[in-house]
PDB file of N, CA and C in Angstrom:
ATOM      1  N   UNK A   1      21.953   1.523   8.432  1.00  0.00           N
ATOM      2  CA  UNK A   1      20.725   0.836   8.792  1.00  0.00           C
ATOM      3  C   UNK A   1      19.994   0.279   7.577  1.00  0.00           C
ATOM      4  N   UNK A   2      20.717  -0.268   6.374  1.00  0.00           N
ATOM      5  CA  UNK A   2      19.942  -0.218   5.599  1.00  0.00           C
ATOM      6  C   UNK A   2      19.371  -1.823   5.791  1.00  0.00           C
ATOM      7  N   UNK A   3      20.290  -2.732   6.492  1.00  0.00           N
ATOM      8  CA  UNK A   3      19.715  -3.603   5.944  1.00  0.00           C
ATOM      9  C   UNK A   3      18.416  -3.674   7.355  1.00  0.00           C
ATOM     10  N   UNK A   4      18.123  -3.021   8.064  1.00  0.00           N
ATOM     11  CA  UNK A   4      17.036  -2.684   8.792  1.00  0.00           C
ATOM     12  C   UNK A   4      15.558  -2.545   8.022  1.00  0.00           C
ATOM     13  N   UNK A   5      16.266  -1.254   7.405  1.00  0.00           N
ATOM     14  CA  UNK A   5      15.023  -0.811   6.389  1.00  0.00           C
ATOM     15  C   UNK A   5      14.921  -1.942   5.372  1.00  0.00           C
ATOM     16  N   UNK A   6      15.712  -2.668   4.846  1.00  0.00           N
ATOM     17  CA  UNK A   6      15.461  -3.965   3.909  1.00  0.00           C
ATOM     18  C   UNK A   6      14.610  -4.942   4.402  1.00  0.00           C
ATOM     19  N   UNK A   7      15.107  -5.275   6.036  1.00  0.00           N
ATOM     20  CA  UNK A   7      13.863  -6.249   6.447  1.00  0.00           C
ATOM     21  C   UNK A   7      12.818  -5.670   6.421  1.00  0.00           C
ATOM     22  N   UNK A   8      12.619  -5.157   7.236  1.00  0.00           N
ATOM     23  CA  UNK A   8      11.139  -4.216   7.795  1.00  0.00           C
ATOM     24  C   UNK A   8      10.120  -3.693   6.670  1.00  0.00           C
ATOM     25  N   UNK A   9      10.898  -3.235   5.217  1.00  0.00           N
ATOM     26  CA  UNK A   9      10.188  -3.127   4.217  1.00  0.00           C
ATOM     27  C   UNK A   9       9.483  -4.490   3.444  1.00  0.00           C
ATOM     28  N   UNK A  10      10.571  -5.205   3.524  1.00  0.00           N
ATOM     29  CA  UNK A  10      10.506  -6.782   3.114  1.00  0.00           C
ATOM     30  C   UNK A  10       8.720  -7.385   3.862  1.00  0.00           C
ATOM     31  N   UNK A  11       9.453  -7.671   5.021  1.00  0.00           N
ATOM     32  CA  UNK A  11       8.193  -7.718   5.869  1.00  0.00           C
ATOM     33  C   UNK A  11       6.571  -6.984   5.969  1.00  0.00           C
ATOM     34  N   UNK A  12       7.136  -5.849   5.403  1.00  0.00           N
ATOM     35  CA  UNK A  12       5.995  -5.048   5.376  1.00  0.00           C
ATOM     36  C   UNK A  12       5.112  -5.601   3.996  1.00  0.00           C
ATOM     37  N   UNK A  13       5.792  -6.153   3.296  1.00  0.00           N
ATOM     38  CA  UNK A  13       5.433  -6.238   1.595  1.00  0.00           C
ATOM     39  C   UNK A  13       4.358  -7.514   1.958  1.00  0.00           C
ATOM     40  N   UNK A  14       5.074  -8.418   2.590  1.00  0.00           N
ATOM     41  CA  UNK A  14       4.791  -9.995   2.847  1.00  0.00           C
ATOM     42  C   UNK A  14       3.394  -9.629   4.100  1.00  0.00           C
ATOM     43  N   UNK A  15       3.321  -8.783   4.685  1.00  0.00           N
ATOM     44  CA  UNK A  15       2.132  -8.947   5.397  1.00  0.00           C
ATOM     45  C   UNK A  15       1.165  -8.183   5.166  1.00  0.00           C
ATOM     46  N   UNK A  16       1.145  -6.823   4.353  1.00  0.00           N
ATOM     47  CA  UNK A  16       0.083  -6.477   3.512  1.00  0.00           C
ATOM     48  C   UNK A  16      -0.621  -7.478   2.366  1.00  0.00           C
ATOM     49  N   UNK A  17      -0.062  -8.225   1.845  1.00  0.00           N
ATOM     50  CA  UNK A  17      -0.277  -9.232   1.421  1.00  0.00           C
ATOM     51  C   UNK A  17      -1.364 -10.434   1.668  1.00  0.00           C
ATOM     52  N   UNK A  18      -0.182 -10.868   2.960  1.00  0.00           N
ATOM     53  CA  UNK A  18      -0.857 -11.787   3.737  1.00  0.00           C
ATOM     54  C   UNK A  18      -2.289 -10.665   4.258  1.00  0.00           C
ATOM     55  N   UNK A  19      -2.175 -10.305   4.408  1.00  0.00           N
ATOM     56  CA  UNK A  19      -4.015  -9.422   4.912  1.00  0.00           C
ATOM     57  C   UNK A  19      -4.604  -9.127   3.975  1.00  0.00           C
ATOM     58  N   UNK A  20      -4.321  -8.855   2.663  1.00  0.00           N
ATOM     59  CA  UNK A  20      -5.175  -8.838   1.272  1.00  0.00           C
ATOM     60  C   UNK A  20      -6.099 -10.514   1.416  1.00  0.00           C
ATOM     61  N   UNK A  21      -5.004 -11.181   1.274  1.00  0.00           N
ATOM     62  CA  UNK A  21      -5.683 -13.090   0.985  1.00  0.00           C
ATOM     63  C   UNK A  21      -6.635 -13.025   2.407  1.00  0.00           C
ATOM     64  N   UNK A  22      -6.146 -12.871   3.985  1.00  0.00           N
ATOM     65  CA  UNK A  22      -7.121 -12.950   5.022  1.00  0.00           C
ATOM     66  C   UNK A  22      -8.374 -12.229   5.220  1.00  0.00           C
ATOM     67  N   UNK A  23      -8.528 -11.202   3.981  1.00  0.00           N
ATOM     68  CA  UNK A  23      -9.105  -9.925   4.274  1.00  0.00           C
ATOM     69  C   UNK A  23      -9.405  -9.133   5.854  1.00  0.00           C
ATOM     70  N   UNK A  24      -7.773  -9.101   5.752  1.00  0.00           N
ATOM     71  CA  UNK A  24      -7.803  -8.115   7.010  1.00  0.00           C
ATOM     72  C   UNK A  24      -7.063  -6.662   6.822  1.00  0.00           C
ATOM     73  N   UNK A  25      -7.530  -5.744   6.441  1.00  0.00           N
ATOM     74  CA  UNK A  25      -6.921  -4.276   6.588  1.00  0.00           C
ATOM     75  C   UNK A  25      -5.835  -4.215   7.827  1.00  0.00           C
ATOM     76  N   UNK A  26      -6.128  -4.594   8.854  1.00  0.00           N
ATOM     77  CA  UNK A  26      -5.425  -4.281  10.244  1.00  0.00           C
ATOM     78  C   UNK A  26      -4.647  -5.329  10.737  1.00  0.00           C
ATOM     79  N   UNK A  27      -4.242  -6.175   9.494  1.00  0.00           N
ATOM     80  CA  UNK A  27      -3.341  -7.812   9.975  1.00  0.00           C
ATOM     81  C   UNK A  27      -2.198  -6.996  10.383  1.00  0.00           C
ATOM     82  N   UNK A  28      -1.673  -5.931   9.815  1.00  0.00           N
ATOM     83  CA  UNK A  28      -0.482  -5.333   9.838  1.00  0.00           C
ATOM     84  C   UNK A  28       0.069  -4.552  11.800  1.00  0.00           C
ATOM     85  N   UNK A  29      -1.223  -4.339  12.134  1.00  0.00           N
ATOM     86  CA  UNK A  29      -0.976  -3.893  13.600  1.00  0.00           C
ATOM     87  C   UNK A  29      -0.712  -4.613  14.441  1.00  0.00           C
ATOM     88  N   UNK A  30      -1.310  -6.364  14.104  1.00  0.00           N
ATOM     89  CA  UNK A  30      -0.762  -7.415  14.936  1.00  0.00           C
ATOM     90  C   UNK A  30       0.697  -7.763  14.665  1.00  0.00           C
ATOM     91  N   UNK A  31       1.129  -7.277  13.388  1.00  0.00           N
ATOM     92  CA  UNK A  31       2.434  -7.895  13.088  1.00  0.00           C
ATOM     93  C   UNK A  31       3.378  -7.035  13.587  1.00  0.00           C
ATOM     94  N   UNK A  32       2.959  -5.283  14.093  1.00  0.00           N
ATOM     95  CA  UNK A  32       3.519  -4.712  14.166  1.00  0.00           C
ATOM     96  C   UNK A  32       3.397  -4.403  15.830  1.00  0.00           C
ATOM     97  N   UNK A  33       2.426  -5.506  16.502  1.00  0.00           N
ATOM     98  CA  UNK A  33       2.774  -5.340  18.362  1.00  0.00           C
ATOM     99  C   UNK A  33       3.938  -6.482  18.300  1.00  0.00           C
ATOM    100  N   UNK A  34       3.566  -7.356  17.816  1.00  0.00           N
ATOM    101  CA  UNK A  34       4.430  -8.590  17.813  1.00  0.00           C
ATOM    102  C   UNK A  34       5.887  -8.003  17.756  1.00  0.00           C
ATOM    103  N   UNK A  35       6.502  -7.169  16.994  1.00  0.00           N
ATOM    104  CA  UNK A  35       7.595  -6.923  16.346  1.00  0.00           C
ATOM    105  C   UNK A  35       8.711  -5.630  17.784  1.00  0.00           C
ATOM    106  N   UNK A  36       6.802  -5.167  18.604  1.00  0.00           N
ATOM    107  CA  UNK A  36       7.298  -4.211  18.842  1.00  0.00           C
ATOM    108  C   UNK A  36       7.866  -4.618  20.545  1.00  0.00           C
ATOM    109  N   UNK A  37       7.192  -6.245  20.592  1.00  0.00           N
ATOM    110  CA  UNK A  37       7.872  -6.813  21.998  1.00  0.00           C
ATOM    111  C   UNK A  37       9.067  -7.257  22.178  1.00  0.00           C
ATOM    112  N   UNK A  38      10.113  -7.365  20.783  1.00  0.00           N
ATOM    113  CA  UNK A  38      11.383  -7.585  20.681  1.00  0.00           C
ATOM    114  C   UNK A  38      12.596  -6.655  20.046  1.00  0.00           C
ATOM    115  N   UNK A  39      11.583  -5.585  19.471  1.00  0.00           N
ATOM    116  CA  UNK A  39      12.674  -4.741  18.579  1.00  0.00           C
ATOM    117  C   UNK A  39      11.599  -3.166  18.342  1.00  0.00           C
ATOM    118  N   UNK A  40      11.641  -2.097  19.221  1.00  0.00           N
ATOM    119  CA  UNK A  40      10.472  -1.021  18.849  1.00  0.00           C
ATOM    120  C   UNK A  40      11.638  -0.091  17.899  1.00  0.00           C
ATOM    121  N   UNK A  41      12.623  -0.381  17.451  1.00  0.00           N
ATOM    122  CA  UNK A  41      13.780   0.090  16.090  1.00  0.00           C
ATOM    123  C   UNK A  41      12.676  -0.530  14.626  1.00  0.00           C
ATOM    124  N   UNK A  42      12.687  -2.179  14.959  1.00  0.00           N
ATOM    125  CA  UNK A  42      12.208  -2.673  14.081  1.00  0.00           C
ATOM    126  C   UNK A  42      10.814  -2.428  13.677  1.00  0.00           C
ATOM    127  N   UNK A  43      10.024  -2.319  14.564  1.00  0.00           N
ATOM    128  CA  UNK A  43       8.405  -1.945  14.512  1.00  0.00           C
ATOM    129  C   UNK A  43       8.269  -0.746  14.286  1.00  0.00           C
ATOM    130  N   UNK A  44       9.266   0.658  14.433  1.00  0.00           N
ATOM    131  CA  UNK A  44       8.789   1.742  13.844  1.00  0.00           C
ATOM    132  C   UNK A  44      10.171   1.662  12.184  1.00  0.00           C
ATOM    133  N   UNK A  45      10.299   1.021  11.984  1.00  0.00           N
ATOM    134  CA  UNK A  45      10.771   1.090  10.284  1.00  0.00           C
ATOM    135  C   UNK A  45       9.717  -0.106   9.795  1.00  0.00           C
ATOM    136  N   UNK A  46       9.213  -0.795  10.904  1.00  0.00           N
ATOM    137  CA  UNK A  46       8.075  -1.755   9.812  1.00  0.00           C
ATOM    138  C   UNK A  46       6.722  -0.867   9.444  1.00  0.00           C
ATOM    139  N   UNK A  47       6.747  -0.369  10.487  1.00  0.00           N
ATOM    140  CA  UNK A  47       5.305   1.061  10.377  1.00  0.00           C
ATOM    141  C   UNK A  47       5.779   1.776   9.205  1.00  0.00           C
ATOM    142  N   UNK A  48       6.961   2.055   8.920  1.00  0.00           N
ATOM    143  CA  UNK A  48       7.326   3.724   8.150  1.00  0.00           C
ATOM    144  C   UNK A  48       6.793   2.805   6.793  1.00  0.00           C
ATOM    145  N   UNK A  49       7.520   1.808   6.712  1.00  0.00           N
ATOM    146  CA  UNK A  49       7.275   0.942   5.801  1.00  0.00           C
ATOM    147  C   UNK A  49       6.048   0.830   4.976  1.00  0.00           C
ATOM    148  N   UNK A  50       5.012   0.259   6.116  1.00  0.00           N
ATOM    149  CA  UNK A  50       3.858   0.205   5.929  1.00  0.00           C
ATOM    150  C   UNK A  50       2.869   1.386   5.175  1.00  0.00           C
ATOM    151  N   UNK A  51       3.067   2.435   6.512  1.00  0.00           N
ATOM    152  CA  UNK A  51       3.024   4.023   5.697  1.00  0.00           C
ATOM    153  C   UNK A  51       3.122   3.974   4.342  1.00  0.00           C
ATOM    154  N   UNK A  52       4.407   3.823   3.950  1.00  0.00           N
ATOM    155  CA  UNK A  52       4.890   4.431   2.228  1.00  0.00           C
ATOM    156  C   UNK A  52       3.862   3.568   1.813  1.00  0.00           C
ATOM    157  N   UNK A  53       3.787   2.427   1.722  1.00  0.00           N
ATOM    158  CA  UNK A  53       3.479   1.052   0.643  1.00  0.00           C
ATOM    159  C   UNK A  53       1.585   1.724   0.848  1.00  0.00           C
ATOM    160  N   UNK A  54       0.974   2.122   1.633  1.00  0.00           N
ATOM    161  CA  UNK A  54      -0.650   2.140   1.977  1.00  0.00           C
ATOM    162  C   UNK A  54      -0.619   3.431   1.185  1.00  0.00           C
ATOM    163  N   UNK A  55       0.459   4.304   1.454  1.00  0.00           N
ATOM    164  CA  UNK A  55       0.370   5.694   0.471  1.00  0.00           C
ATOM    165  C   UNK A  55       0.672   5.807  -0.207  1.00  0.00           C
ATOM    166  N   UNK A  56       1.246   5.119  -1.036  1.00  0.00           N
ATOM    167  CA  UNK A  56       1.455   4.813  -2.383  1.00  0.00           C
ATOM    168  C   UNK A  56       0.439   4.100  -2.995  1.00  0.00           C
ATOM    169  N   UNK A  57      -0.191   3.187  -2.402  1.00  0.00           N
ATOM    170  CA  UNK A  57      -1.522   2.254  -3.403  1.00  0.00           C
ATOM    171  C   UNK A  57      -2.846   3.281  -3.492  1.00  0.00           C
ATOM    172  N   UNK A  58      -2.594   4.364  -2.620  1.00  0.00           N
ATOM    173  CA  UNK A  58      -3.738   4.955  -2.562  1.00  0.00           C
ATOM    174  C   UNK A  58      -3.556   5.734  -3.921  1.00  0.00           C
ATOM    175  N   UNK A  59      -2.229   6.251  -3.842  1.00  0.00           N
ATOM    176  CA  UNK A  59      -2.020   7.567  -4.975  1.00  0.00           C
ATOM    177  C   UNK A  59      -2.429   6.571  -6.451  1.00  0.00           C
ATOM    178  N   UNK A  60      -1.260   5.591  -6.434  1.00  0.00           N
ATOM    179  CA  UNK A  60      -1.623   4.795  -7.277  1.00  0.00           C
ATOM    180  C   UNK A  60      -3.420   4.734  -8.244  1.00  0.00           C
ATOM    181  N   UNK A  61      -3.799   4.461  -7.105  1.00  0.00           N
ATOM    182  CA  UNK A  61      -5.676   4.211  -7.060  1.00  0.00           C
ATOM    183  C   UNK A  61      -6.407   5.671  -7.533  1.00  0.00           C
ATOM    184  N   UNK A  62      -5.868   6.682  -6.970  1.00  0.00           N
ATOM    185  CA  UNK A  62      -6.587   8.257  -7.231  1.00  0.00           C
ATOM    186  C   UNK A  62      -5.875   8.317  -8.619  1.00  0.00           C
ATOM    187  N   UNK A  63      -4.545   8.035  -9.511  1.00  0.00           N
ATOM    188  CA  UNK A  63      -4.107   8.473 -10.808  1.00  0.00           C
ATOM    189  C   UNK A  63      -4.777   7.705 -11.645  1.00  0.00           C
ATOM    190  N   UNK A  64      -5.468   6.394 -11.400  1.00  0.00           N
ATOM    191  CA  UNK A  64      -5.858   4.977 -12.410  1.00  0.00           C
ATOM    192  C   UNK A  64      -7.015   5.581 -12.279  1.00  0.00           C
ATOM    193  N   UNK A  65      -8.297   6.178 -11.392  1.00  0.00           N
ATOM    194  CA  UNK A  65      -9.725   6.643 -11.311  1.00  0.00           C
ATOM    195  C   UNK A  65      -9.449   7.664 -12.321  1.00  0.00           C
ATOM    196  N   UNK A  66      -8.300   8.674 -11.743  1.00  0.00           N
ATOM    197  CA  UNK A  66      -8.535  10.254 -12.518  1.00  0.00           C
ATOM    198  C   UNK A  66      -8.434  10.077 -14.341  1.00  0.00           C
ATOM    199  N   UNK A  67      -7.510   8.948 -14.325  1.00  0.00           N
ATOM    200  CA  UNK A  67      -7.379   8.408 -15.970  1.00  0.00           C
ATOM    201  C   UNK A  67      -8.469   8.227 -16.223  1.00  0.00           C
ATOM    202  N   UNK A  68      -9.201   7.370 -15.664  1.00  0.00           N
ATOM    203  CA  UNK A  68     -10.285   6.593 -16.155  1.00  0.00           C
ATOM    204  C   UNK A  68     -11.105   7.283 -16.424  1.00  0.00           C
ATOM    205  N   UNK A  69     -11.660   8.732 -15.267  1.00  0.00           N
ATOM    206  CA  UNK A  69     -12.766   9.762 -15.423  1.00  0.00           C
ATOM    207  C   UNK A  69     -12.349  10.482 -16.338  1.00  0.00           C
ATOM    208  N   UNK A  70     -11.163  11.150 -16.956  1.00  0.00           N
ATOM    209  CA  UNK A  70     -10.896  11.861 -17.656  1.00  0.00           C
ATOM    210  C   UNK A  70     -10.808  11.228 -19.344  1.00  0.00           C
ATOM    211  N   UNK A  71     -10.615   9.707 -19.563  1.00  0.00           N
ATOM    212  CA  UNK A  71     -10.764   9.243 -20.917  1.00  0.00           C
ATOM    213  C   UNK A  71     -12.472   9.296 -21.032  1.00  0.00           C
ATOM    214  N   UNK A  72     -13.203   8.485 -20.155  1.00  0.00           N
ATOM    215  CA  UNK A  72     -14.772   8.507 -19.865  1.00  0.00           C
ATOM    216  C   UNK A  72     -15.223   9.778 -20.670  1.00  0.00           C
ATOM    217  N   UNK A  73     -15.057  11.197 -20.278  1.00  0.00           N
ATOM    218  CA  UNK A  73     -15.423  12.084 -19.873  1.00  0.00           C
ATOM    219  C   UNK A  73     -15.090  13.076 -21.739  1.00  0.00           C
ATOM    220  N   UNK A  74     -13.923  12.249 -22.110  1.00  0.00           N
ATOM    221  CA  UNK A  74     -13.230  12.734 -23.514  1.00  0.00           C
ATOM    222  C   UNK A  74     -13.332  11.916 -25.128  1.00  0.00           C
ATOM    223  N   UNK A  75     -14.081  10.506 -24.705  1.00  0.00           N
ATOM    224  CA  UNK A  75     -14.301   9.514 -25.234  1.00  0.00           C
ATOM    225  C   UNK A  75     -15.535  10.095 -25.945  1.00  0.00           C
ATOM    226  N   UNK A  76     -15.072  10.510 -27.393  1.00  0.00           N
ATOM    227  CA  UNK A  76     -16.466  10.721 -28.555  1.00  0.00           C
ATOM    228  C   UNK A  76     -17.254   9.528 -28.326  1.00  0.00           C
ATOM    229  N   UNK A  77     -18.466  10.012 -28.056  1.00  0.00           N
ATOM    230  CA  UNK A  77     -20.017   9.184 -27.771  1.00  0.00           C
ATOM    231  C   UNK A  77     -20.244   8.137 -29.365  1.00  0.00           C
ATOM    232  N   UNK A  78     -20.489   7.061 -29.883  1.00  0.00           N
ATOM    233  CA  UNK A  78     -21.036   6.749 -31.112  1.00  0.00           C
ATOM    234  C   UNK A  78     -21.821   7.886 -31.649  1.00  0.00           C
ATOM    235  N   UNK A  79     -21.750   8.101 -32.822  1.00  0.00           N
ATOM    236  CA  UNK A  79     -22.249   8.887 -33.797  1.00  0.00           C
ATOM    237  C   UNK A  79     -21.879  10.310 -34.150  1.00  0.00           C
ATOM    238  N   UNK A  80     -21.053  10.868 -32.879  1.00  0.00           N
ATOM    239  CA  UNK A  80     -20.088  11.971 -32.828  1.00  0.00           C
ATOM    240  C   UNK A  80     -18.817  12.044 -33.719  1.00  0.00           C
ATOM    241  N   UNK A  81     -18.645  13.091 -33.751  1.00  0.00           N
ATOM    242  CA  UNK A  81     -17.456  12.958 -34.521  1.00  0.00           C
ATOM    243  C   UNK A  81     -16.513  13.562 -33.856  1.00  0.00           C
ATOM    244  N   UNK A  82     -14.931  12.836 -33.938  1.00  0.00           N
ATOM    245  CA  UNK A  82     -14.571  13.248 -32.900  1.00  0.00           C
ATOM    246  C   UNK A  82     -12.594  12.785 -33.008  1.00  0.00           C
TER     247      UNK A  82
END
């Protein structure tokens, strides 16, 4: 099934996307009834898809903050020595 998971991930990439530029968070649920009136194989590997890629930008987002609070937080002030 891979080349299943190749589209469906593919797709998934191209319409998170496309809903970043529309600013729509939830473009992805229309793409994913649409998908699910011809193929519900295809619409639950476009979901799983979706899943990874939304949980991954999040983790992504919590390691780039925790950097950021933790240099902030370790960063000698001017006049410190350090």
């Amino acid at each position: 099934m891979a080349l299943l998971e190749d589209l469906a991930d593919e797709l998934a990439k191209e319409t998170l996307e496309a809903g970043e530029l529309m600013g729509d968070s939830e473009y992805y649920r229309e793409v994913a009834k649409l998908l699910g009136t011809s193929s519900t194989t295809m619409e639950e590997a476009f979901l799983t898809s979706i899943r990874f890629r939304l949980a991954a930008r999040r983790g992504h987002a919590f390691v780039k903050q925790s950097l950021a609070t933790y240099k902030k937080a370790n960063t000698p002030k001017s006049g410190e020595n350090g």
